[in-house]
PDB file of N, CA and C in Angstrom:
ATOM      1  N   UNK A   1       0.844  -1.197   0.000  1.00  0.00           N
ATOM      2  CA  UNK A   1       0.000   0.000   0.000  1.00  0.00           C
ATOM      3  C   UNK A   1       0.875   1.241   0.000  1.00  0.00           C
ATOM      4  N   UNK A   2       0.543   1.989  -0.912  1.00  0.00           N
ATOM      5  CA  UNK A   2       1.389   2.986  -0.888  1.00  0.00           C
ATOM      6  C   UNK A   2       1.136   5.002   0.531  1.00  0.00           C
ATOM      7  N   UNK A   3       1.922   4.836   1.086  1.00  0.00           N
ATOM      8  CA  UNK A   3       1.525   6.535   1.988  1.00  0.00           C
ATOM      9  C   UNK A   3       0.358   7.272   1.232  1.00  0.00           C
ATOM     10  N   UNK A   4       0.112   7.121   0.255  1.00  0.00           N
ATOM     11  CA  UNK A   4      -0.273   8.383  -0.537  1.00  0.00           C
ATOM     12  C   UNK A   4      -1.852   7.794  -0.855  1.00  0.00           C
ATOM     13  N   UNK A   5      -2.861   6.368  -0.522  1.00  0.00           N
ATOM     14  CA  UNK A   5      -3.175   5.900  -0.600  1.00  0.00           C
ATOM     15  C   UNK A   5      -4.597   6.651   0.629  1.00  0.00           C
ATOM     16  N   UNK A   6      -5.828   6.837  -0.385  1.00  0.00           N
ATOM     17  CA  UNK A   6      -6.863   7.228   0.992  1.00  0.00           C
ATOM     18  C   UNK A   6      -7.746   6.552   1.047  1.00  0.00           C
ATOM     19  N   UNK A   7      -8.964   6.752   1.759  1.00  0.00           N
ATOM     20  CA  UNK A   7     -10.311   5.966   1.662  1.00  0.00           C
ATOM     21  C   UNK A   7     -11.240   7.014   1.920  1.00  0.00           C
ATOM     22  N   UNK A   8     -12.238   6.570   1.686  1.00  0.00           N
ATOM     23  CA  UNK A   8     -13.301   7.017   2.125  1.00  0.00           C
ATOM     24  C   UNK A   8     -14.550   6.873   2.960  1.00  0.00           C
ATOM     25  N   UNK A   9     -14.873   6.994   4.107  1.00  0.00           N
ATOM     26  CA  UNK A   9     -16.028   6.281   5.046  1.00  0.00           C
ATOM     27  C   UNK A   9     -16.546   6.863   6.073  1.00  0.00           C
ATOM     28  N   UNK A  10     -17.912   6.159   6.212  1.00  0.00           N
ATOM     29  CA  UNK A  10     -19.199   7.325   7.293  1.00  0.00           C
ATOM     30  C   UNK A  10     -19.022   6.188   7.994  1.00  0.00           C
ATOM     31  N   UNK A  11     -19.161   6.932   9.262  1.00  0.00           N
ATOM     32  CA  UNK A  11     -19.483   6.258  10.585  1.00  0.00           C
ATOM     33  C   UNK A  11     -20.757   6.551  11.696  1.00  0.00           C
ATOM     34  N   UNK A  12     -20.458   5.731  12.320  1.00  0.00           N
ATOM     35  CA  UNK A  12     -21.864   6.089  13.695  1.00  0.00           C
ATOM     36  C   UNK A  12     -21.024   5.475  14.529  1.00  0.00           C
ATOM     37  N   UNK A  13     -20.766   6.689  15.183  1.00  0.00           N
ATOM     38  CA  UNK A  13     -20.148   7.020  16.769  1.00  0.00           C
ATOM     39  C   UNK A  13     -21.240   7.091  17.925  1.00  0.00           C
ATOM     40  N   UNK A  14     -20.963   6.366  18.864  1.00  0.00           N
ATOM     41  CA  UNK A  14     -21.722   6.392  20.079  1.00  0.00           C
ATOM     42  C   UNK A  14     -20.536   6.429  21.000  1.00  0.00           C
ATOM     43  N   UNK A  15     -21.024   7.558  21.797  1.00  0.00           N
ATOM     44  CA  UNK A  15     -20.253   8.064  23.032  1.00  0.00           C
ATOM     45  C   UNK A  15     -20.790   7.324  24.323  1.00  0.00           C
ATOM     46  N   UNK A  16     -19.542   6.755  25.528  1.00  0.00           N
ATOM     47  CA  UNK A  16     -20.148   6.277  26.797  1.00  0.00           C
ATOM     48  C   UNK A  16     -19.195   6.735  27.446  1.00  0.00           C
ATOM     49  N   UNK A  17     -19.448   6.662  28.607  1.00  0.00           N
ATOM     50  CA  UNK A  17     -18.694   7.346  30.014  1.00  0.00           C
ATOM     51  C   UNK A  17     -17.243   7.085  29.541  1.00  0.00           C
ATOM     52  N   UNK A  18     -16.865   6.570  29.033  1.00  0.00           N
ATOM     53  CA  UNK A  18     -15.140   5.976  28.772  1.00  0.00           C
ATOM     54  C   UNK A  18     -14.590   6.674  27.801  1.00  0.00           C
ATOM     55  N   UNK A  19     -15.665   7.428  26.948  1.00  0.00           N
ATOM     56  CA  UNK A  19     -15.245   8.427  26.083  1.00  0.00           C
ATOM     57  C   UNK A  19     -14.283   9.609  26.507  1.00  0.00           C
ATOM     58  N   UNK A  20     -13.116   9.901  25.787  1.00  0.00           N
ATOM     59  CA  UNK A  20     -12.259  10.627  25.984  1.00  0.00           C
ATOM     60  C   UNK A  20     -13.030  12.149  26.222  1.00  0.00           C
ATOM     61  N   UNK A  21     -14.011  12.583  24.991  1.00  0.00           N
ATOM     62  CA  UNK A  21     -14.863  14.022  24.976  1.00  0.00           C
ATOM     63  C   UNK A  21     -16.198  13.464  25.744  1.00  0.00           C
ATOM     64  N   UNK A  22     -16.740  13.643  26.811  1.00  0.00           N
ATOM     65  CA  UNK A  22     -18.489  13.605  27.644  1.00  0.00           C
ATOM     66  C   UNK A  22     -19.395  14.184  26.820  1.00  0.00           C
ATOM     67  N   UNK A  23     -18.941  15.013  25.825  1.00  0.00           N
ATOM     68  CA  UNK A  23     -19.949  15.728  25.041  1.00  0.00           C
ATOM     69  C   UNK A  23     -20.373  15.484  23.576  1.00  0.00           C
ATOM     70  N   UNK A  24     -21.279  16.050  22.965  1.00  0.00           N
ATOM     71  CA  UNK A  24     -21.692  15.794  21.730  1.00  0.00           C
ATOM     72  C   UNK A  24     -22.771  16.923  21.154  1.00  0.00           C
ATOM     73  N   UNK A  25     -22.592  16.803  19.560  1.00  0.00           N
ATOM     74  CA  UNK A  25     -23.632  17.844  19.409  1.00  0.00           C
ATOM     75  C   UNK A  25     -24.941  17.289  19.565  1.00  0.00           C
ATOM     76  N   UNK A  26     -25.276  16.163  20.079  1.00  0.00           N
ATOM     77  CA  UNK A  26     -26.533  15.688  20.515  1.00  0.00           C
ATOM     78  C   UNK A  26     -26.790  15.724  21.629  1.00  0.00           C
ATOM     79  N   UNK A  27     -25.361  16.039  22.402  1.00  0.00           N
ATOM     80  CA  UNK A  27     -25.776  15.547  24.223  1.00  0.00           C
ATOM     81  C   UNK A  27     -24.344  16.674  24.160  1.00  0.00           C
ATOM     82  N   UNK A  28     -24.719  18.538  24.530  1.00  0.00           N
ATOM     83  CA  UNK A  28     -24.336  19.399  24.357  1.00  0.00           C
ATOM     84  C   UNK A  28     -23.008  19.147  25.905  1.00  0.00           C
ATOM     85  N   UNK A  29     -24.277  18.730  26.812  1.00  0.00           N
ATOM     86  CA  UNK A  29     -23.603  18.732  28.631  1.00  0.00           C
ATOM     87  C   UNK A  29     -23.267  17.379  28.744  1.00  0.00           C
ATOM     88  N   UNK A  30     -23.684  16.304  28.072  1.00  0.00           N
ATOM     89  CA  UNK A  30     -22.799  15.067  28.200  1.00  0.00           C
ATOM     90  C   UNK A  30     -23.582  14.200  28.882  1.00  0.00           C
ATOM     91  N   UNK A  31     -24.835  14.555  29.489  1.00  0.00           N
ATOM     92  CA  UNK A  31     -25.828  13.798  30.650  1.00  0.00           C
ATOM     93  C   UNK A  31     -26.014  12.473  30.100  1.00  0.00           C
ATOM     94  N   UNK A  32     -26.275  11.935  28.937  1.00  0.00           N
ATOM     95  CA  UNK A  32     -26.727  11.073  28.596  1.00  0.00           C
ATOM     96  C   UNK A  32     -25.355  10.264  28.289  1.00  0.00           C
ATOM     97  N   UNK A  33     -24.205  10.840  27.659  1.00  0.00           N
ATOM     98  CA  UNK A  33     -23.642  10.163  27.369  1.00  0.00           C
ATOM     99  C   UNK A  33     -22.636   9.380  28.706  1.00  0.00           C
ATOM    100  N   UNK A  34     -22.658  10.515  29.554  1.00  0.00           N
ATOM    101  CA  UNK A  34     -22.160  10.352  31.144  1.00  0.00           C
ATOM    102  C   UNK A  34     -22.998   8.898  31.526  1.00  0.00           C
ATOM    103  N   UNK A  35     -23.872   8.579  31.615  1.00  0.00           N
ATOM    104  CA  UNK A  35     -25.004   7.778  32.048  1.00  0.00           C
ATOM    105  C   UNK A  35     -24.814   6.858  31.210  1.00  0.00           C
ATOM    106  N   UNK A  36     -24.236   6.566  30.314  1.00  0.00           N
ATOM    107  CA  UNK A  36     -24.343   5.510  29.189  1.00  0.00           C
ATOM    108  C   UNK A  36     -22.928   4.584  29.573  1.00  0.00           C
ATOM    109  N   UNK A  37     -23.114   3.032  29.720  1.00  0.00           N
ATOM    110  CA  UNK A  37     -21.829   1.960  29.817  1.00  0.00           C
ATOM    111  C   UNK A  37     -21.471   1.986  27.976  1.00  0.00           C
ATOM    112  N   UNK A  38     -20.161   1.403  28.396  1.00  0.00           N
ATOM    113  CA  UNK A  38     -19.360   0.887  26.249  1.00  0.00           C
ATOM    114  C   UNK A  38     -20.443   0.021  26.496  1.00  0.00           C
ATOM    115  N   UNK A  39     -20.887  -0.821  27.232  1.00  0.00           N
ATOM    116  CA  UNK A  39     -21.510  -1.998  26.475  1.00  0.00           C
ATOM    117  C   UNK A  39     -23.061  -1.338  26.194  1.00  0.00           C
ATOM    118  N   UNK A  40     -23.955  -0.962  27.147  1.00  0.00           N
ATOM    119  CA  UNK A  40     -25.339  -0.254  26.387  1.00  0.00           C
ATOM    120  C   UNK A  40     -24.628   0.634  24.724  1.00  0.00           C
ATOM    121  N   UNK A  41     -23.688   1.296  24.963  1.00  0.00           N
ATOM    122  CA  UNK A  41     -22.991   1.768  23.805  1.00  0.00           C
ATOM    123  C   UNK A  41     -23.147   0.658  22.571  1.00  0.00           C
ATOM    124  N   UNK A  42     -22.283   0.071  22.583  1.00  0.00           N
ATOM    125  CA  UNK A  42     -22.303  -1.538  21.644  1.00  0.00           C
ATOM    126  C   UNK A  42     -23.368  -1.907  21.319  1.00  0.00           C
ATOM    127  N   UNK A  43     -24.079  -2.097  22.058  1.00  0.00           N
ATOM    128  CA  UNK A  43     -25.698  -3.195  22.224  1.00  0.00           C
ATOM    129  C   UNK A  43     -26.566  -1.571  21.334  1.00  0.00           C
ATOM    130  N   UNK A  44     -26.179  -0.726  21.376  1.00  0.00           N
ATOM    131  CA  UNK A  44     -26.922   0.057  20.828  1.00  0.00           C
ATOM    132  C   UNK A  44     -26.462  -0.014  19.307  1.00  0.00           C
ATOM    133  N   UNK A  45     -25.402   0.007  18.645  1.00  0.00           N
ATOM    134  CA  UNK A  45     -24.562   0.485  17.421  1.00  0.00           C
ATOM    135  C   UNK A  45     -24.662  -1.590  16.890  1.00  0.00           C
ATOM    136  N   UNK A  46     -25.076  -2.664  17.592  1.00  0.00           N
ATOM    137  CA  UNK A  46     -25.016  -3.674  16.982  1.00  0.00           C
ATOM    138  C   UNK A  46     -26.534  -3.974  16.757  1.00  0.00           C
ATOM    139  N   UNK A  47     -27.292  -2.957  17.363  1.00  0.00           N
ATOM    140  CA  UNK A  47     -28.933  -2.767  17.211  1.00  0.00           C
ATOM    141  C   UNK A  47     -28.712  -2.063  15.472  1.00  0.00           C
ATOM    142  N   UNK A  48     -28.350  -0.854  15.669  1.00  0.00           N
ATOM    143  CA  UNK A  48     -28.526  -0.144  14.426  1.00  0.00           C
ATOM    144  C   UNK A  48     -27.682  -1.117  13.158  1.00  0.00           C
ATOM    145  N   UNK A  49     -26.492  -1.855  12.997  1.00  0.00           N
ATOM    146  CA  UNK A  49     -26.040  -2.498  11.869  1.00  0.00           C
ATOM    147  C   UNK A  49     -26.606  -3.808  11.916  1.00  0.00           C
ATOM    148  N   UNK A  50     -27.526  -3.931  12.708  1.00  0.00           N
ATOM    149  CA  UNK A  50     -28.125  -5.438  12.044  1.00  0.00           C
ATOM    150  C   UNK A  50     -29.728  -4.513  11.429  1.00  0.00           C
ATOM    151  N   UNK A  51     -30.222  -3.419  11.768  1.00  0.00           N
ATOM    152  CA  UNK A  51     -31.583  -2.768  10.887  1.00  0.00           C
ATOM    153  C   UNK A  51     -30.575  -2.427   9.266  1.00  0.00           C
ATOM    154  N   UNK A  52     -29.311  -2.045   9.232  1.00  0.00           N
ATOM    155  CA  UNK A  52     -29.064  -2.005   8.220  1.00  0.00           C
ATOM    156  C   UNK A  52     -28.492  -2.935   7.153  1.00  0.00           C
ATOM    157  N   UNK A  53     -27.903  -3.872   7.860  1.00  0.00           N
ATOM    158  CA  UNK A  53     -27.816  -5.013   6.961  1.00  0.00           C
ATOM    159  C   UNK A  53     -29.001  -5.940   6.340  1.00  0.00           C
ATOM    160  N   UNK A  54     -29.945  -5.768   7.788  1.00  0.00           N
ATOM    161  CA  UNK A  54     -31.240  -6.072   7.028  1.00  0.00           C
ATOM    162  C   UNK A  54     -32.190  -5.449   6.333  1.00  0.00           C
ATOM    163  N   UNK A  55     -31.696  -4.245   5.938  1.00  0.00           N
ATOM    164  CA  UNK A  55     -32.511  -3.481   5.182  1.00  0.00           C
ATOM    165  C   UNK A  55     -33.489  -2.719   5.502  1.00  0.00           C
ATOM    166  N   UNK A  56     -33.910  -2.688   6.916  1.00  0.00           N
ATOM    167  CA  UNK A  56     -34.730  -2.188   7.374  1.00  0.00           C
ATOM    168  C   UNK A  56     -34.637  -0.571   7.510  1.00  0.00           C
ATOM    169  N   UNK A  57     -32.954   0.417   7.191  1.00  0.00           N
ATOM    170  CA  UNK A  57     -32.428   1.157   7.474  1.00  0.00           C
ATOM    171  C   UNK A  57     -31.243   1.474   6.280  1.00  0.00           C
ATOM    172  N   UNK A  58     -31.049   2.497   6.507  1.00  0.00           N
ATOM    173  CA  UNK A  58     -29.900   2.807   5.805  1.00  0.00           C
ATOM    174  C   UNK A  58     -28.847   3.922   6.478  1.00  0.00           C
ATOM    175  N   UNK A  59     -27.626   3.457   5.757  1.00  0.00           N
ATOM    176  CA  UNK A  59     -26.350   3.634   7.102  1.00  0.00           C
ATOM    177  C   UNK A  59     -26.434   5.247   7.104  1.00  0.00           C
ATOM    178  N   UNK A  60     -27.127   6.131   6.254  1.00  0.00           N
ATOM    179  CA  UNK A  60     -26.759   7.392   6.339  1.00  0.00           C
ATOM    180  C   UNK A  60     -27.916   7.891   7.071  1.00  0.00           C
ATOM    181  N   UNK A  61     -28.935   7.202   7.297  1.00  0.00           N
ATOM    182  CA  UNK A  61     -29.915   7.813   7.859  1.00  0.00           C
ATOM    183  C   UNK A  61     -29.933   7.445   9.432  1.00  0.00           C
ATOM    184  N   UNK A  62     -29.502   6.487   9.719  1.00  0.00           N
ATOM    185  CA  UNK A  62     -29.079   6.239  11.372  1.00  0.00           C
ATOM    186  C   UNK A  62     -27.975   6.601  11.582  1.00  0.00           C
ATOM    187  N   UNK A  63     -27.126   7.272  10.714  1.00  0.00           N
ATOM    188  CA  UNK A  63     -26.182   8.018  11.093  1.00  0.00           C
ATOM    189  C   UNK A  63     -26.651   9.327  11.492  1.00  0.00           C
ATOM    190  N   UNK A  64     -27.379   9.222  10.561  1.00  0.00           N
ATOM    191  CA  UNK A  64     -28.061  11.244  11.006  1.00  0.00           C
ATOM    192  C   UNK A  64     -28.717  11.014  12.003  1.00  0.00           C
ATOM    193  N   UNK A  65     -29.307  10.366  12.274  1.00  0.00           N
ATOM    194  CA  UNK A  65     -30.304  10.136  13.716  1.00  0.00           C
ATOM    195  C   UNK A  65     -29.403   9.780  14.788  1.00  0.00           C
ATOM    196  N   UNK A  66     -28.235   8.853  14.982  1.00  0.00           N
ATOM    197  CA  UNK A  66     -28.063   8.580  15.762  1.00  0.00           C
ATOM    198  C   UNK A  66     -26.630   8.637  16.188  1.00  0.00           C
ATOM    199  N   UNK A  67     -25.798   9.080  15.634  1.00  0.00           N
ATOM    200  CA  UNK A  67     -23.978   9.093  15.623  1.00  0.00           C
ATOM    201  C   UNK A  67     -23.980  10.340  16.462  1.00  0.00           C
ATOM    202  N   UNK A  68     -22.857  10.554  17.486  1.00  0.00           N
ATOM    203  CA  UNK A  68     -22.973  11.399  18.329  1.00  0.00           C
ATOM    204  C   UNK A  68     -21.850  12.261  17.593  1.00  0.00           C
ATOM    205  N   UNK A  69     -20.691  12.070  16.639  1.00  0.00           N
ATOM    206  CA  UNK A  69     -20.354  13.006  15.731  1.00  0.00           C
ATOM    207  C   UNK A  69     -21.052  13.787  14.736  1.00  0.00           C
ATOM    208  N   UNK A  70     -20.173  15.173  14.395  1.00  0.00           N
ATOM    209  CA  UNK A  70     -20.967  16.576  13.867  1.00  0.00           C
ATOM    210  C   UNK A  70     -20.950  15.942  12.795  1.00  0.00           C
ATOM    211  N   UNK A  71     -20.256  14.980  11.826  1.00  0.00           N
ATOM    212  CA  UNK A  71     -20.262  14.378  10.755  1.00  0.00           C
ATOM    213  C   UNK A  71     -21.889  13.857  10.416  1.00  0.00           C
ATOM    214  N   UNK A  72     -22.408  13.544  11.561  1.00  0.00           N
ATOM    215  CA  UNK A  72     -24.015  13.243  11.409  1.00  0.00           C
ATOM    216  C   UNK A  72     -24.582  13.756  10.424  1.00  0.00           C
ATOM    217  N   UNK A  73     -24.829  15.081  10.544  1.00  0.00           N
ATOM    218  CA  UNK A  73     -25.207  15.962   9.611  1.00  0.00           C
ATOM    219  C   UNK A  73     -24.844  15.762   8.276  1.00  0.00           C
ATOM    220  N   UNK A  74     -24.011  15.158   7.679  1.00  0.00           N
ATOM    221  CA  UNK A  74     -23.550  14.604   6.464  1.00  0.00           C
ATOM    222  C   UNK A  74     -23.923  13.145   6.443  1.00  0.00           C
ATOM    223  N   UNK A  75     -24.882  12.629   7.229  1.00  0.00           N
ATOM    224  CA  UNK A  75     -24.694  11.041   6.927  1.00  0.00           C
ATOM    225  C   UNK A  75     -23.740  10.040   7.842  1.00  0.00           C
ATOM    226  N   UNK A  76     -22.975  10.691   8.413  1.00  0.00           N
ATOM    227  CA  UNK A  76     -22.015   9.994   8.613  1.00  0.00           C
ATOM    228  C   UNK A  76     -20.461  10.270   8.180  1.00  0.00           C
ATOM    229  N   UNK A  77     -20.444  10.753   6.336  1.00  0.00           N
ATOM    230  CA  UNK A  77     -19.846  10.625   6.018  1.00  0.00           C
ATOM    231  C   UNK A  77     -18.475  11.611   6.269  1.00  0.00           C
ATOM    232  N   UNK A  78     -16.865  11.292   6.585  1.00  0.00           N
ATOM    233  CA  UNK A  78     -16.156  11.290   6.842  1.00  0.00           C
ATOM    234  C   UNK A  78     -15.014  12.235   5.908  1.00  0.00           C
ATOM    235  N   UNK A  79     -15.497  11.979   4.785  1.00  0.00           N
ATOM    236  CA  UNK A  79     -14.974  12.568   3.208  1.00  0.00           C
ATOM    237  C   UNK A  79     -13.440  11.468   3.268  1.00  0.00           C
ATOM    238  N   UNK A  80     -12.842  12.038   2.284  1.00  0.00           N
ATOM    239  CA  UNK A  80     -11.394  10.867   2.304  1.00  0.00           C
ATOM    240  C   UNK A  80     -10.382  10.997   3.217  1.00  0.00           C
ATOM    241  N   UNK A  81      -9.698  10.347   3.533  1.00  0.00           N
ATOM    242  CA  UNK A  81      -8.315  10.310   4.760  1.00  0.00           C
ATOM    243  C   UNK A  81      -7.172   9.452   4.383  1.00  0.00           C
ATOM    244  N   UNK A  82      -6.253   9.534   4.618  1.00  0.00           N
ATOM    245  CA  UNK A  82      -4.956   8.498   4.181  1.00  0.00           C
ATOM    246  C   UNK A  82      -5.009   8.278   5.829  1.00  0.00           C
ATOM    247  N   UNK A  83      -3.700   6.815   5.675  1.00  0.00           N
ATOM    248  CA  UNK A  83      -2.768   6.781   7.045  1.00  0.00           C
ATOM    249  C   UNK A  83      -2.749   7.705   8.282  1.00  0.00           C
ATOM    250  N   UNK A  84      -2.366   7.872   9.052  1.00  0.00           N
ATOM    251  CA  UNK A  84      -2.237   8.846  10.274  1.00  0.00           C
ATOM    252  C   UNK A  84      -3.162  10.065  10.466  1.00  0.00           C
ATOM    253  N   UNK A  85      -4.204  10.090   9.955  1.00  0.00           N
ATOM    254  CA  UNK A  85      -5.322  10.903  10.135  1.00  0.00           C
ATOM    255  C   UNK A  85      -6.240  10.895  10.939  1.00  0.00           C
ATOM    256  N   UNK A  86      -6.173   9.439  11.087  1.00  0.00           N
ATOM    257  CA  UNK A  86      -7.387   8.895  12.433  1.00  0.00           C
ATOM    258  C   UNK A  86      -6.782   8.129  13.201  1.00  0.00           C
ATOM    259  N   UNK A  87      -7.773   7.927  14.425  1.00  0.00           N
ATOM    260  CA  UNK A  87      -7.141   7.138  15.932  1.00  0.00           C
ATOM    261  C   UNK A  87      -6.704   5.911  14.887  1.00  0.00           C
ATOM    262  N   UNK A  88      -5.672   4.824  15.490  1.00  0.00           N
ATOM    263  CA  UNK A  88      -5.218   4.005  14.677  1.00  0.00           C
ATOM    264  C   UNK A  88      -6.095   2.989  14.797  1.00  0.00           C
ATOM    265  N   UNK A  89      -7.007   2.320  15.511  1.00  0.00           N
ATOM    266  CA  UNK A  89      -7.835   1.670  15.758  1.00  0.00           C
ATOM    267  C   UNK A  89      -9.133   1.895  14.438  1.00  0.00           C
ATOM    268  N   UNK A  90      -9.174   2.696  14.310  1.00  0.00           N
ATOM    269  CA  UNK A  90     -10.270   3.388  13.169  1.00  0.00           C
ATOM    270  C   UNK A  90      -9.800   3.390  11.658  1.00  0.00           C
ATOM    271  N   UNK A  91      -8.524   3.103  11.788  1.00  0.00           N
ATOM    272  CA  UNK A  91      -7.755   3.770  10.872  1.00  0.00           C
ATOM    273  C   UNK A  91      -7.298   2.169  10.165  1.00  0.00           C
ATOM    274  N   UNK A  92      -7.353   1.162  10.976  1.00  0.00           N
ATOM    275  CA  UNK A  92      -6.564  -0.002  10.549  1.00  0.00           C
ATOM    276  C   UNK A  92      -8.409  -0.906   9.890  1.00  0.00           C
ATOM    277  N   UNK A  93      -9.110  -0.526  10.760  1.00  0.00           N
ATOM    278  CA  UNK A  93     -10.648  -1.005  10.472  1.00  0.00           C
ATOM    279  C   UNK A  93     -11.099  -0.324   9.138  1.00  0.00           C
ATOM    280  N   UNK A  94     -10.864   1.005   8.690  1.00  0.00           N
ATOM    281  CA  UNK A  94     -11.228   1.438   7.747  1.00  0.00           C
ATOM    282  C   UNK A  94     -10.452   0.516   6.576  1.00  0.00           C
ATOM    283  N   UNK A  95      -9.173   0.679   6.493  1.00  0.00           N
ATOM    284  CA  UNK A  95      -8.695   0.258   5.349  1.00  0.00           C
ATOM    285  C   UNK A  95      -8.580  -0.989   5.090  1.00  0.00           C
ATOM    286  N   UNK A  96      -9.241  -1.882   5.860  1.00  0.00           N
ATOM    287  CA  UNK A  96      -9.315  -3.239   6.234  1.00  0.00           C
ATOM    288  C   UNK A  96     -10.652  -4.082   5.310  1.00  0.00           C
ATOM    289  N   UNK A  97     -11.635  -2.855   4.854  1.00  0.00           N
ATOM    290  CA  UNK A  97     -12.763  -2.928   4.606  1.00  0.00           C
ATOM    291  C   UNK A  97     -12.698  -2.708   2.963  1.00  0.00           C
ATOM    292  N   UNK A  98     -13.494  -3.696   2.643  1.00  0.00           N
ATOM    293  CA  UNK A  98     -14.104  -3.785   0.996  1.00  0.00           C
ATOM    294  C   UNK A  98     -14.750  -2.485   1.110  1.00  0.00           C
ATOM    295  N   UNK A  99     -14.914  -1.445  -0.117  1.00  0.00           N
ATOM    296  CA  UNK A  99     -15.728  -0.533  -0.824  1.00  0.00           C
ATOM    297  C   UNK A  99     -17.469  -1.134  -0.157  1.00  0.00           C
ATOM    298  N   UNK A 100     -17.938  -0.692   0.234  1.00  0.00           N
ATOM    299  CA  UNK A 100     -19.560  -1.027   0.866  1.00  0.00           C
ATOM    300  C   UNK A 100     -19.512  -1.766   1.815  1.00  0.00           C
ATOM    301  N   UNK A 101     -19.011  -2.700   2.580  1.00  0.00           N
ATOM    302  CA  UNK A 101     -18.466  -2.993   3.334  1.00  0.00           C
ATOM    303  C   UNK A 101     -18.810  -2.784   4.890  1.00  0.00           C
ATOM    304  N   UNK A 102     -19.578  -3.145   5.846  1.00  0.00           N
ATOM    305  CA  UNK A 102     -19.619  -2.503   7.211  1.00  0.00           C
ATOM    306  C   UNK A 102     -18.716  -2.816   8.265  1.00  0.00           C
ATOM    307  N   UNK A 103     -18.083  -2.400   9.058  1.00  0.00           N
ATOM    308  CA  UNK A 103     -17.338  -3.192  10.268  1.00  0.00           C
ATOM    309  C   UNK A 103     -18.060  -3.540  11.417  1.00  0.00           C
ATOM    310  N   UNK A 104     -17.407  -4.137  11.540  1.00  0.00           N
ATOM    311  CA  UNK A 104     -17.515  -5.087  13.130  1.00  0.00           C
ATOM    312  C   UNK A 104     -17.730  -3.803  14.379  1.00  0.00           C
ATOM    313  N   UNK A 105     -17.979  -3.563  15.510  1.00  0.00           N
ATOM    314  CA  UNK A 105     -17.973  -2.851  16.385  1.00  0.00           C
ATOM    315  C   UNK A 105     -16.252  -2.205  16.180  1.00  0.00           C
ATOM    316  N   UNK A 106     -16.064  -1.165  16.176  1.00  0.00           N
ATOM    317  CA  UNK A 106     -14.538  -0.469  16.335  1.00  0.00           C
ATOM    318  C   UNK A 106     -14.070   0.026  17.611  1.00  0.00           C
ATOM    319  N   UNK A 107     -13.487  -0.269  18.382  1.00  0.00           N
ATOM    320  CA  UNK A 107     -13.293   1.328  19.765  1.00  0.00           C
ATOM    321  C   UNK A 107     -12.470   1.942  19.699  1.00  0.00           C
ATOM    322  N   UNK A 108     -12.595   3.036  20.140  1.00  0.00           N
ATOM    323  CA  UNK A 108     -11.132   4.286  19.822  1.00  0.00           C
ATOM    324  C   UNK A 108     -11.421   4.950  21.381  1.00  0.00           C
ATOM    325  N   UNK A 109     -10.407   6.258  21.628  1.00  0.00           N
ATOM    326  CA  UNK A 109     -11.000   6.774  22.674  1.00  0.00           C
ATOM    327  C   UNK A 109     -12.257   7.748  22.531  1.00  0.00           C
ATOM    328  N   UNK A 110     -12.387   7.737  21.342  1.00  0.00           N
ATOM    329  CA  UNK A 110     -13.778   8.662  21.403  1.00  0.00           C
ATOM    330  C   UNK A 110     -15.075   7.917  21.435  1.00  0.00           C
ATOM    331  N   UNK A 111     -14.916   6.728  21.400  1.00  0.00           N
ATOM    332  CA  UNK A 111     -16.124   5.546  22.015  1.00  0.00           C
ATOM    333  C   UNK A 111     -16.193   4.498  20.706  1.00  0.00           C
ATOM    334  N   UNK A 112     -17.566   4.007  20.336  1.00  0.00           N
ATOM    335  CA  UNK A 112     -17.530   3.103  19.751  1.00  0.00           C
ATOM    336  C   UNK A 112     -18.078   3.224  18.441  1.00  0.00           C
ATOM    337  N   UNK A 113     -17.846   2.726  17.324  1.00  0.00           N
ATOM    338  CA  UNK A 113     -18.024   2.802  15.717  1.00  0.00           C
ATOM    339  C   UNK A 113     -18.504   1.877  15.254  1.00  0.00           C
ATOM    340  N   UNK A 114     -19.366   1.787  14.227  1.00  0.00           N
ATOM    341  CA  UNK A 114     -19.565   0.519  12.987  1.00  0.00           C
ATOM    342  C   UNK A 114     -18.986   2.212  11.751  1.00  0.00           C
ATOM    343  N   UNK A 115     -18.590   1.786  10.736  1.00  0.00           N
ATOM    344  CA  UNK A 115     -17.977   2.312   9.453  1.00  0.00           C
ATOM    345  C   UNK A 115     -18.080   1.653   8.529  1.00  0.00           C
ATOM    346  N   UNK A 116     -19.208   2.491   7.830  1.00  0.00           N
ATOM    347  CA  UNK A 116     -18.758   2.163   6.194  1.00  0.00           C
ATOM    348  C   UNK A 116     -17.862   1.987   5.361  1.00  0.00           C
ATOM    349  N   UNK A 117     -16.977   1.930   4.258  1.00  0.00           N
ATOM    350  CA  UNK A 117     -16.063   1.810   3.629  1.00  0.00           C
ATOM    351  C   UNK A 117     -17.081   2.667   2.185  1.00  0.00           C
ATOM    352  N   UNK A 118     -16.564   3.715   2.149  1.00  0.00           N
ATOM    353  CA  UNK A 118     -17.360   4.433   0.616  1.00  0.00           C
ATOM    354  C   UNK A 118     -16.576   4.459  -0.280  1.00  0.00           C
ATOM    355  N   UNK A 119     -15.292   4.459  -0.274  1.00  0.00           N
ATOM    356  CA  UNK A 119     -13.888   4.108  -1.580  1.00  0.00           C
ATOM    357  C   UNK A 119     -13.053   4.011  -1.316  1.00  0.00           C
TER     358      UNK A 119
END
């Protein structure tokens, strides 16, 4: 793989007490996310990628509803990134992933991820 090499991918971030930032543009003071375990976290984000694998959903629209990143507002989407741009945990899951592609639960310190792969 060459340095110069990017991708592209939307995510849905859910924030829990273990989160590095307490806050969000959904949860301004953090109350909810303060109150929230990684695992209700998880159990929530493995709720939303099984409505979208089954079709019941689509990844940009429970992203807008439900990702505690400002990226929400776009879907999710992330726009492109190479290497060392993101937590490395995020970063090794992204490029790990086929074009359409969803991941597995991710954790970083900013809490927990499923990610698309868009190119």
């Amino acid at each position: 793989m060459s340095s110069s090499e990017k991708v592209k991918a939307s995510h849905i971030l859910i924030k829990h007490q273990g989160s590095r930032r307490k806050s969000s543009w959904k949860d301004p003071d953090g109350i909810l996310i303060s109150a929230t375990t990684r695992d209700q976290a998880v159990s929530q984000l493995q709720d939303l990628r099984r409505d979208i694998l089954a079709g019941d959903a689509s990844f940009k629209e429970l992203a807008t509803k439900h990702s505690h990143c400002s990226s929400a507002k776009r879907g999710g989407d992330l726009g492109p990134f190479g290497r060392g741009q993101m937590q490395k945990p995020f970063e090794e899951a992204t490029f790990g992933l086929k074009v359409g592609e969803i991941s597995e639960i991710v954790d970083t310190d900013s809490g927990v991820h499923i990610i698309m792969r868009t190119a």
